[in-house]
PDB file of N, CA and C in Angstrom:
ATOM      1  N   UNK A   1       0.847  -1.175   0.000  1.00  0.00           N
ATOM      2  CA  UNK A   1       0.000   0.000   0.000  1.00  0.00           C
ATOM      3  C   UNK A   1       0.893   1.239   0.000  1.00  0.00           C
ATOM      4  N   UNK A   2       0.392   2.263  -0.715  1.00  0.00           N
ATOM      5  CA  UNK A   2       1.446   3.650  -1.128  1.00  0.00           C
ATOM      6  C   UNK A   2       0.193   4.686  -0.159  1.00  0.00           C
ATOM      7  N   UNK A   3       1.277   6.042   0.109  1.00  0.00           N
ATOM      8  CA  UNK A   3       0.194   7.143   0.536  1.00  0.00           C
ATOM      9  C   UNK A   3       1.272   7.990  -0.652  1.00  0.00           C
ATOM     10  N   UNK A   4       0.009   8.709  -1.129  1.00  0.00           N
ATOM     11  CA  UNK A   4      -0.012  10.599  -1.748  1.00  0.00           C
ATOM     12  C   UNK A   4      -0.354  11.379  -0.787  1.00  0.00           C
ATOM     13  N   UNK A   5       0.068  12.613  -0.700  1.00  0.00           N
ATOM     14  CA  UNK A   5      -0.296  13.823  -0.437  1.00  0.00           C
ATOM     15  C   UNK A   5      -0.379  14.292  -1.279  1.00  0.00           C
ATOM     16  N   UNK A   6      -1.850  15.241  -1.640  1.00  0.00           N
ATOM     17  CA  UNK A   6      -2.288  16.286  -2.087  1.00  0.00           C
ATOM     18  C   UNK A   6      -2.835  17.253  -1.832  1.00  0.00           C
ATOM     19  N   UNK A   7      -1.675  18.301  -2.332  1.00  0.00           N
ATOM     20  CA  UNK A   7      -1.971  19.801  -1.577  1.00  0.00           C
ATOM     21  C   UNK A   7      -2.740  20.720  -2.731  1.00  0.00           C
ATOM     22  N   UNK A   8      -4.422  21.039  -2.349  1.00  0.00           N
ATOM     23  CA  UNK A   8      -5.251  21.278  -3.066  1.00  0.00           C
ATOM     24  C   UNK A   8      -5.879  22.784  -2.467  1.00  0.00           C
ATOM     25  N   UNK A   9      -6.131  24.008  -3.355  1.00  0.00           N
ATOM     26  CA  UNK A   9      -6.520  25.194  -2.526  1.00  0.00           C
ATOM     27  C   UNK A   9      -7.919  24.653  -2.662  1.00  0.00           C
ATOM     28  N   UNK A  10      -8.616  25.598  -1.456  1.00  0.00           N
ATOM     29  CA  UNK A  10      -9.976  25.079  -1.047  1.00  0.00           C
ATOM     30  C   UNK A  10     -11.019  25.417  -2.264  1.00  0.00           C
ATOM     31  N   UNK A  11     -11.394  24.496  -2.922  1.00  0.00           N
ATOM     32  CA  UNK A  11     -12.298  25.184  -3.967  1.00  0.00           C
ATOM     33  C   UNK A  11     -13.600  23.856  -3.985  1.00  0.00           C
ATOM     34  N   UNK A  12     -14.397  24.539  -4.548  1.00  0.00           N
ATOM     35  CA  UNK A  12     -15.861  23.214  -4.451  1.00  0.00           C
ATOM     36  C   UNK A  12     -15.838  22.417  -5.010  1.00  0.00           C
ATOM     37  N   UNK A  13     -15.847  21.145  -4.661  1.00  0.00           N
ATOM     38  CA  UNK A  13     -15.926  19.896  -5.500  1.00  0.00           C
ATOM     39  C   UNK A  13     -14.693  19.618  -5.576  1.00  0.00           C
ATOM     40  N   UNK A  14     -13.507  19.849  -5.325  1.00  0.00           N
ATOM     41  CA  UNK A  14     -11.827  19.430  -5.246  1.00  0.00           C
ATOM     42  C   UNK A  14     -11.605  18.006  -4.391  1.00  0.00           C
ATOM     43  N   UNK A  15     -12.843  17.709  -3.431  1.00  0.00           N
ATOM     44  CA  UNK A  15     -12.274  16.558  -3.020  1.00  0.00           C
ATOM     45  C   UNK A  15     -13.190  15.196  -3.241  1.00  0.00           C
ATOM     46  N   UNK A  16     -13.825  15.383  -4.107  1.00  0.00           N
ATOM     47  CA  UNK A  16     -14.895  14.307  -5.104  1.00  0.00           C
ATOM     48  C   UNK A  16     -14.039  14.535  -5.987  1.00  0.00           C
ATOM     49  N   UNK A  17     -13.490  15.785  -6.983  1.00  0.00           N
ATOM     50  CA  UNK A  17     -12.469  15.470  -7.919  1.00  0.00           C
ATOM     51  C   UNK A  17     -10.910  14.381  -8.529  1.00  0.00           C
ATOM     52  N   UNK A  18     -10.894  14.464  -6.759  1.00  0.00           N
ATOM     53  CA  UNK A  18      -9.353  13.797  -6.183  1.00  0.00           C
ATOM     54  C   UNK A  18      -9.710  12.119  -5.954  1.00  0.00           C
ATOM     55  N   UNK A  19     -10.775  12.202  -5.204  1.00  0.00           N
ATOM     56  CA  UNK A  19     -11.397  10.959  -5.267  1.00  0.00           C
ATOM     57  C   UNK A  19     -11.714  10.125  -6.423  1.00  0.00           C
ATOM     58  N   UNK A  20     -12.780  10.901  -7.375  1.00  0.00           N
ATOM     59  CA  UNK A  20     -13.059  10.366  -8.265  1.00  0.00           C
ATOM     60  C   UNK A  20     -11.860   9.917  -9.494  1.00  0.00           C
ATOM     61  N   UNK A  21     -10.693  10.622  -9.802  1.00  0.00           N
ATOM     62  CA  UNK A  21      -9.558  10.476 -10.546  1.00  0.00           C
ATOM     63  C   UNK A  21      -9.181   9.130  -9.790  1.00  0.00           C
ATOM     64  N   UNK A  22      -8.816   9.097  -8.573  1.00  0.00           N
ATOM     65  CA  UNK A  22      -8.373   7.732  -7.781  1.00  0.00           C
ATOM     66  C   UNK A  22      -8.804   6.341  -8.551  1.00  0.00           C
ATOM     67  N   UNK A  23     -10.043   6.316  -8.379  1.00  0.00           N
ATOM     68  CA  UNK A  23     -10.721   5.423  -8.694  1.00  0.00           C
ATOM     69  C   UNK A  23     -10.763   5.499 -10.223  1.00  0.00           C
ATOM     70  N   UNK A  24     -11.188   6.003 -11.333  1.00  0.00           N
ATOM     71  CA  UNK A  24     -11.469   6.157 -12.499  1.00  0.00           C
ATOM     72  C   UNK A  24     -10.068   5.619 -12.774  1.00  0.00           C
ATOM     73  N   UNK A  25      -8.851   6.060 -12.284  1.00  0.00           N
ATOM     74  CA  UNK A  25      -7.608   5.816 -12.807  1.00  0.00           C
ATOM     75  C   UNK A  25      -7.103   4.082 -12.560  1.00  0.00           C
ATOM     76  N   UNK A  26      -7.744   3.302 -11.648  1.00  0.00           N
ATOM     77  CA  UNK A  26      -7.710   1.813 -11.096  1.00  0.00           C
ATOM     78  C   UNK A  26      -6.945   1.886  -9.978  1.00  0.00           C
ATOM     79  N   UNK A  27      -7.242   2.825  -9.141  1.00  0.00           N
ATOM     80  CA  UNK A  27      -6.116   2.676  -7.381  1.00  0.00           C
ATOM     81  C   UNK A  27      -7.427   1.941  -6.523  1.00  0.00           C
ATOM     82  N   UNK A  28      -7.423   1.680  -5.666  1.00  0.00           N
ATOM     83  CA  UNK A  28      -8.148   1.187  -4.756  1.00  0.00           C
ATOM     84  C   UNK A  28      -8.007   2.070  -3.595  1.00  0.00           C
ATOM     85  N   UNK A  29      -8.678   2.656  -3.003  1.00  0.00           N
ATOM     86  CA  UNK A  29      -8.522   3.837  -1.974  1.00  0.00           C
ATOM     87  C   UNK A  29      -9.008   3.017  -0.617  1.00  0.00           C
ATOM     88  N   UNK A  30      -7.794   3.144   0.050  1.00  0.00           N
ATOM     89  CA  UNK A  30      -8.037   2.635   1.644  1.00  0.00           C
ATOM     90  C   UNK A  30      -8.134   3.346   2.622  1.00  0.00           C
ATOM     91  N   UNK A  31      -7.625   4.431   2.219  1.00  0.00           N
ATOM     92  CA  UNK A  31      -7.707   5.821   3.520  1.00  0.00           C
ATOM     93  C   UNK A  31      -7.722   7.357   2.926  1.00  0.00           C
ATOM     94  N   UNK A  32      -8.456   8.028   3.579  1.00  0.00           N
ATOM     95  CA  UNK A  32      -8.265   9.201   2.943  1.00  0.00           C
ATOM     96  C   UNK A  32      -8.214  10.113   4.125  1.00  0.00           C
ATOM     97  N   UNK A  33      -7.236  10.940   4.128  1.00  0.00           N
ATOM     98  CA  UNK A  33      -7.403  12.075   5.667  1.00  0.00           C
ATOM     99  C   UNK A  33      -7.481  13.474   5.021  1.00  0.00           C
ATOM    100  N   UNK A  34      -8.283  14.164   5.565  1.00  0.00           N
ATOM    101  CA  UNK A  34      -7.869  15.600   5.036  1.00  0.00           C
ATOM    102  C   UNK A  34      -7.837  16.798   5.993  1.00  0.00           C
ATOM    103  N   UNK A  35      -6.653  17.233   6.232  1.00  0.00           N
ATOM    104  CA  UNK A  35      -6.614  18.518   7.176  1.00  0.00           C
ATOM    105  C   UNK A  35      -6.058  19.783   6.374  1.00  0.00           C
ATOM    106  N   UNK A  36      -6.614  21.156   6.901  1.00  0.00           N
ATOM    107  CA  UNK A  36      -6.448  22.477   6.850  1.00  0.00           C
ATOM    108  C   UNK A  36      -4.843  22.374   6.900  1.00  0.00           C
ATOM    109  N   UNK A  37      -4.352  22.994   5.514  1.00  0.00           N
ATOM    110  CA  UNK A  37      -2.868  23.379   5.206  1.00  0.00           C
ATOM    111  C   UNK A  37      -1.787  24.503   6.226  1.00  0.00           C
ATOM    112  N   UNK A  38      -1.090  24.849   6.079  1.00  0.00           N
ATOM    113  CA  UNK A  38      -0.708  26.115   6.799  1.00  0.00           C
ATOM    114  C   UNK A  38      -1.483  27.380   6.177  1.00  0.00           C
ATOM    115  N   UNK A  39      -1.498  27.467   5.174  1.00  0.00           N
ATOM    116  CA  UNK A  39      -2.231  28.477   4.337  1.00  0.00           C
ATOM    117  C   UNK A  39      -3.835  27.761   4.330  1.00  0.00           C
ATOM    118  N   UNK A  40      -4.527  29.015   4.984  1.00  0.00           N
ATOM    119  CA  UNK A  40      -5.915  29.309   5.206  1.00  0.00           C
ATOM    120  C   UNK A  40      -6.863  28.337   4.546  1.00  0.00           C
ATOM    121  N   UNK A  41      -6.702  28.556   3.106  1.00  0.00           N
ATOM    122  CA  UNK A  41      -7.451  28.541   1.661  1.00  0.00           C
ATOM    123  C   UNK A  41      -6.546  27.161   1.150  1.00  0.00           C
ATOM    124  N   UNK A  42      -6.117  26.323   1.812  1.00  0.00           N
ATOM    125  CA  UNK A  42      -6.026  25.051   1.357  1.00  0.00           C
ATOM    126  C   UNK A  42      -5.576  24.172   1.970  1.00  0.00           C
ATOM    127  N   UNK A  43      -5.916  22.578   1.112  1.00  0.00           N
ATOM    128  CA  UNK A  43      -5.664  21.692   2.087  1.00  0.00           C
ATOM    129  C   UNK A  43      -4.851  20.748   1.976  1.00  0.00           C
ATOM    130  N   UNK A  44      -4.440  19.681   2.608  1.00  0.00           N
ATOM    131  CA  UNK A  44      -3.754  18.872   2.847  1.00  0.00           C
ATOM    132  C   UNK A  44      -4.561  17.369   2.742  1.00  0.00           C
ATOM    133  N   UNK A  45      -4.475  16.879   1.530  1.00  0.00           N
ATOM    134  CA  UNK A  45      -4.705  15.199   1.556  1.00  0.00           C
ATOM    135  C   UNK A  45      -4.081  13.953   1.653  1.00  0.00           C
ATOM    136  N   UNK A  46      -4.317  13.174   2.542  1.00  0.00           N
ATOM    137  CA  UNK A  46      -3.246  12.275   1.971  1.00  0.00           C
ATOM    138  C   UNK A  46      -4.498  10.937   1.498  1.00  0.00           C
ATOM    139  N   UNK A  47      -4.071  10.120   0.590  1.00  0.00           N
ATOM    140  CA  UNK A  47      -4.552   9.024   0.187  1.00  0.00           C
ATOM    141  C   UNK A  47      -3.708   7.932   0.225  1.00  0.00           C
ATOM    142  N   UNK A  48      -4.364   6.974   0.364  1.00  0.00           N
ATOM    143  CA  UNK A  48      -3.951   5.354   1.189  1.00  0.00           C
ATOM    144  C   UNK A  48      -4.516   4.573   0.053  1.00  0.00           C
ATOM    145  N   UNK A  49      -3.492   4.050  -0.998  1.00  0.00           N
ATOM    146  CA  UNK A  49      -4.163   3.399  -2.599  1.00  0.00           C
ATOM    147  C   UNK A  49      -3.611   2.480  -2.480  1.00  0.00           C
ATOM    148  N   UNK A  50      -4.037   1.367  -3.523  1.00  0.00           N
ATOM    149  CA  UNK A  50      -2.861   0.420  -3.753  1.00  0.00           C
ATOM    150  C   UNK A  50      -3.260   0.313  -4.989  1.00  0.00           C
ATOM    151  N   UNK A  51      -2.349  -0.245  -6.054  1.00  0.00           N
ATOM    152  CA  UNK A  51      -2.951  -0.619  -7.218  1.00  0.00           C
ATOM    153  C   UNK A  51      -1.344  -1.528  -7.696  1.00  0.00           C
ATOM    154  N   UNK A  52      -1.628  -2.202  -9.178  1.00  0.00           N
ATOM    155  CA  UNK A  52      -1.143  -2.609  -9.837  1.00  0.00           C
ATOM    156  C   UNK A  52      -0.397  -1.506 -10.791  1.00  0.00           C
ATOM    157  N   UNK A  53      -1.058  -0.562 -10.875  1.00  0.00           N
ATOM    158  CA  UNK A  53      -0.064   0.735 -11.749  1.00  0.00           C
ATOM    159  C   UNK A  53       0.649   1.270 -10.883  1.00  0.00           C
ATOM    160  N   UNK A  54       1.873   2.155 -11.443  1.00  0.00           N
ATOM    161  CA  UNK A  54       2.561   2.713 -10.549  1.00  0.00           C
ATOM    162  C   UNK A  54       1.946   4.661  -9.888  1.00  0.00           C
ATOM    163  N   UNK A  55       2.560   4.681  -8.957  1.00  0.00           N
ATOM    164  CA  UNK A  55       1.867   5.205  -8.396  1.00  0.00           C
ATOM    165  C   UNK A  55       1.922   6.820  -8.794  1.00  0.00           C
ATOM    166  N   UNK A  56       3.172   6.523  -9.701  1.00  0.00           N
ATOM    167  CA  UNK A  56       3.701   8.055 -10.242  1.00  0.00           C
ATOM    168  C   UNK A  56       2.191   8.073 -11.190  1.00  0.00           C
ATOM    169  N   UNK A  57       1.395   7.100 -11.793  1.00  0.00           N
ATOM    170  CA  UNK A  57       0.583   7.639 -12.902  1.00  0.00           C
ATOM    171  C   UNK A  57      -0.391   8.112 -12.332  1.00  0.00           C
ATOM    172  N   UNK A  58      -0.969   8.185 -10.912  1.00  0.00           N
ATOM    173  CA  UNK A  58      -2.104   8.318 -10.390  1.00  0.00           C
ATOM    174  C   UNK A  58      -1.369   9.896  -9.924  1.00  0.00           C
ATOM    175  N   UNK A  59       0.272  10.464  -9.859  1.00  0.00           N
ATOM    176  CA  UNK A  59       0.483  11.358  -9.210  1.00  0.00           C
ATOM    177  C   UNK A  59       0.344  12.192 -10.271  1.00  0.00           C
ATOM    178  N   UNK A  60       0.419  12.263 -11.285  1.00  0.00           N
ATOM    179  CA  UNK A  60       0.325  12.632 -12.682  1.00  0.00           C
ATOM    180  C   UNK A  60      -1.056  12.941 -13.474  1.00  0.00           C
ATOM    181  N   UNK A  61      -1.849  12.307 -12.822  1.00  0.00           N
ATOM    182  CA  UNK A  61      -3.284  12.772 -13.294  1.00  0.00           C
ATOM    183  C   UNK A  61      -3.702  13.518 -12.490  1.00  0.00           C
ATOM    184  N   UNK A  62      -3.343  13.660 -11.042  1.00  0.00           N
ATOM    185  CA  UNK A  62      -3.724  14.388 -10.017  1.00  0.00           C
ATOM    186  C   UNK A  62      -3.590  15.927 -10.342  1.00  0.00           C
ATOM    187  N   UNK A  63      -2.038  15.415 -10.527  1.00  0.00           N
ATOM    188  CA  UNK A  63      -1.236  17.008 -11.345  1.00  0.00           C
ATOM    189  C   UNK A  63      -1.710  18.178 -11.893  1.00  0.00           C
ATOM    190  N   UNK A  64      -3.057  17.399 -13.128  1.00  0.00           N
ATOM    191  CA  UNK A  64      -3.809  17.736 -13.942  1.00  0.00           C
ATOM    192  C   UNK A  64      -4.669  18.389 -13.558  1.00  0.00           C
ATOM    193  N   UNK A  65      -5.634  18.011 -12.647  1.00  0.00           N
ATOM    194  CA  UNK A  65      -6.706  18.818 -11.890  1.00  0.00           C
ATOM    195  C   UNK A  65      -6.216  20.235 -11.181  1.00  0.00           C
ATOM    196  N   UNK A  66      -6.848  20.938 -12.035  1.00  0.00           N
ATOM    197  CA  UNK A  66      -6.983  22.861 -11.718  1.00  0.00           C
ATOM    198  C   UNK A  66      -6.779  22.925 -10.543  1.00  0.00           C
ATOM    199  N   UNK A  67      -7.288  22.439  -9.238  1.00  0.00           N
ATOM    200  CA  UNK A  67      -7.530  22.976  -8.240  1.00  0.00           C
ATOM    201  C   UNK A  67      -5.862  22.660  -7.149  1.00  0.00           C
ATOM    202  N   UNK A  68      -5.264  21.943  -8.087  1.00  0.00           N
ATOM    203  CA  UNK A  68      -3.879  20.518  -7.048  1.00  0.00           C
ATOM    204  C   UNK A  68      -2.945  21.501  -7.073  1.00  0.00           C
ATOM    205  N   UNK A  69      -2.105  21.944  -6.364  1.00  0.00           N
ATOM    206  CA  UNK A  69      -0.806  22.459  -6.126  1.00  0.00           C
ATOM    207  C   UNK A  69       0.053  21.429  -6.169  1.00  0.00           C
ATOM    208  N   UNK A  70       0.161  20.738  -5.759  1.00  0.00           N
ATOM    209  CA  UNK A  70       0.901  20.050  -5.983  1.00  0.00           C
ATOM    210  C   UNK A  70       0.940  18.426  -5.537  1.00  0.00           C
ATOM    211  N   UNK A  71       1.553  17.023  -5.845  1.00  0.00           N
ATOM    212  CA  UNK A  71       0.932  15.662  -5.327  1.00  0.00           C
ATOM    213  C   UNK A  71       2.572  15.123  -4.990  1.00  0.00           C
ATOM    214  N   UNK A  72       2.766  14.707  -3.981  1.00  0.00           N
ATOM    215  CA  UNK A  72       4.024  14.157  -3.870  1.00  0.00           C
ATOM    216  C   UNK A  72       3.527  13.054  -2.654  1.00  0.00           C
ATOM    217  N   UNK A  73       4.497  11.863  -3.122  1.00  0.00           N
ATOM    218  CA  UNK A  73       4.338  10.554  -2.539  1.00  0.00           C
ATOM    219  C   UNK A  73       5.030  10.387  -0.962  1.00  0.00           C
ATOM    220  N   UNK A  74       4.165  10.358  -0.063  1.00  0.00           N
ATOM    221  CA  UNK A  74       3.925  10.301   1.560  1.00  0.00           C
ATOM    222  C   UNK A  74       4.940   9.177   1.973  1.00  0.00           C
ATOM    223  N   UNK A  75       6.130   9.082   3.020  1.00  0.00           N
ATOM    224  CA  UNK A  75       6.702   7.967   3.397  1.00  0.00           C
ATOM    225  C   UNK A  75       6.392   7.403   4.272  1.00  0.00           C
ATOM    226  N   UNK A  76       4.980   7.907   4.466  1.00  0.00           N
ATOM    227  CA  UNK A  76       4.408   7.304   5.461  1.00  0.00           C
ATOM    228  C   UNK A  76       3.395   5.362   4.457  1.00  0.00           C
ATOM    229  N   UNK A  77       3.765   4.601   5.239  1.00  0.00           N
ATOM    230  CA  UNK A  77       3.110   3.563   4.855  1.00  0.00           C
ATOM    231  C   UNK A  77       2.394   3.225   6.091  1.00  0.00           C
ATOM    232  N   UNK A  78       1.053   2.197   5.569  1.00  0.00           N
ATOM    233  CA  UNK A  78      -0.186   1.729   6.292  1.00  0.00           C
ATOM    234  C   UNK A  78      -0.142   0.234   6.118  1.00  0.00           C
ATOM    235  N   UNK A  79      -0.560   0.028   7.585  1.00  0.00           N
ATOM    236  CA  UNK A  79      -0.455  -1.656   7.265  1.00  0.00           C
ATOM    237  C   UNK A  79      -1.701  -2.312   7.992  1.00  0.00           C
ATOM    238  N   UNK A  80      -2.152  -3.872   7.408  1.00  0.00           N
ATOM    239  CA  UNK A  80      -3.191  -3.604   7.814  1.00  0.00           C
ATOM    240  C   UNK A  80      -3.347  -4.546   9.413  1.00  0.00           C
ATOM    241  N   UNK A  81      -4.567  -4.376   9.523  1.00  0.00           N
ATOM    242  CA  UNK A  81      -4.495  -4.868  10.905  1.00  0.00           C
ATOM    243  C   UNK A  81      -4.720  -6.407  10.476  1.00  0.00           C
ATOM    244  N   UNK A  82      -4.156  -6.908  11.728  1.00  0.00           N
ATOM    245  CA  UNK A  82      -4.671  -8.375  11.765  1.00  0.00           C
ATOM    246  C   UNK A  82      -5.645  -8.570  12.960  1.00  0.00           C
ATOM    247  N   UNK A  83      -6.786  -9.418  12.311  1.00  0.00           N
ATOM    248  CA  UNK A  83      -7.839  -9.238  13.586  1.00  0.00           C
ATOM    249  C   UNK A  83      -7.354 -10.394  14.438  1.00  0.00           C
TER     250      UNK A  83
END
């Protein structure tokens, strides 16, 4: 499992946008967190994917969307629980 961060200014519909690319693109989304950036007017995402593509292509479509400042890959990893 990989995490992104995406740093997105606050605009409507930016985080159904981010979402929806996830999925449309074939990641599987396991976590999604989103907190208030240092700057006011935007935010901070990180996403919890896994997929068979690499993860640069999902950082790359992200890229694309108007609203993204910028998407860089989180060293944070998630693991899962064992019940």
């Amino acid at each position: 499992m990989s995490a992104l961060c995406v740093h997105v200014r606050d605009a409507e519909g930016i985080l159904e946008r981010v979402l929806m690319t996830t999925r449309r693109r074939g990641f599987r989304l396991y976590g999604c967190e989103v907190q208030l950036a240092t700057i006011p007017t935007h935010y901070d995402i990180t996403l919890h994917v896994d997929s068979e593509r690499p993860l640069s292509f999902l950082a790359n479509q992200l890229n694309k969307l108007v609203d993204v400042v910028y998407v860089r890959e989180s060293n944070e990893e998630r693991h899962a629980r064992r019940a």
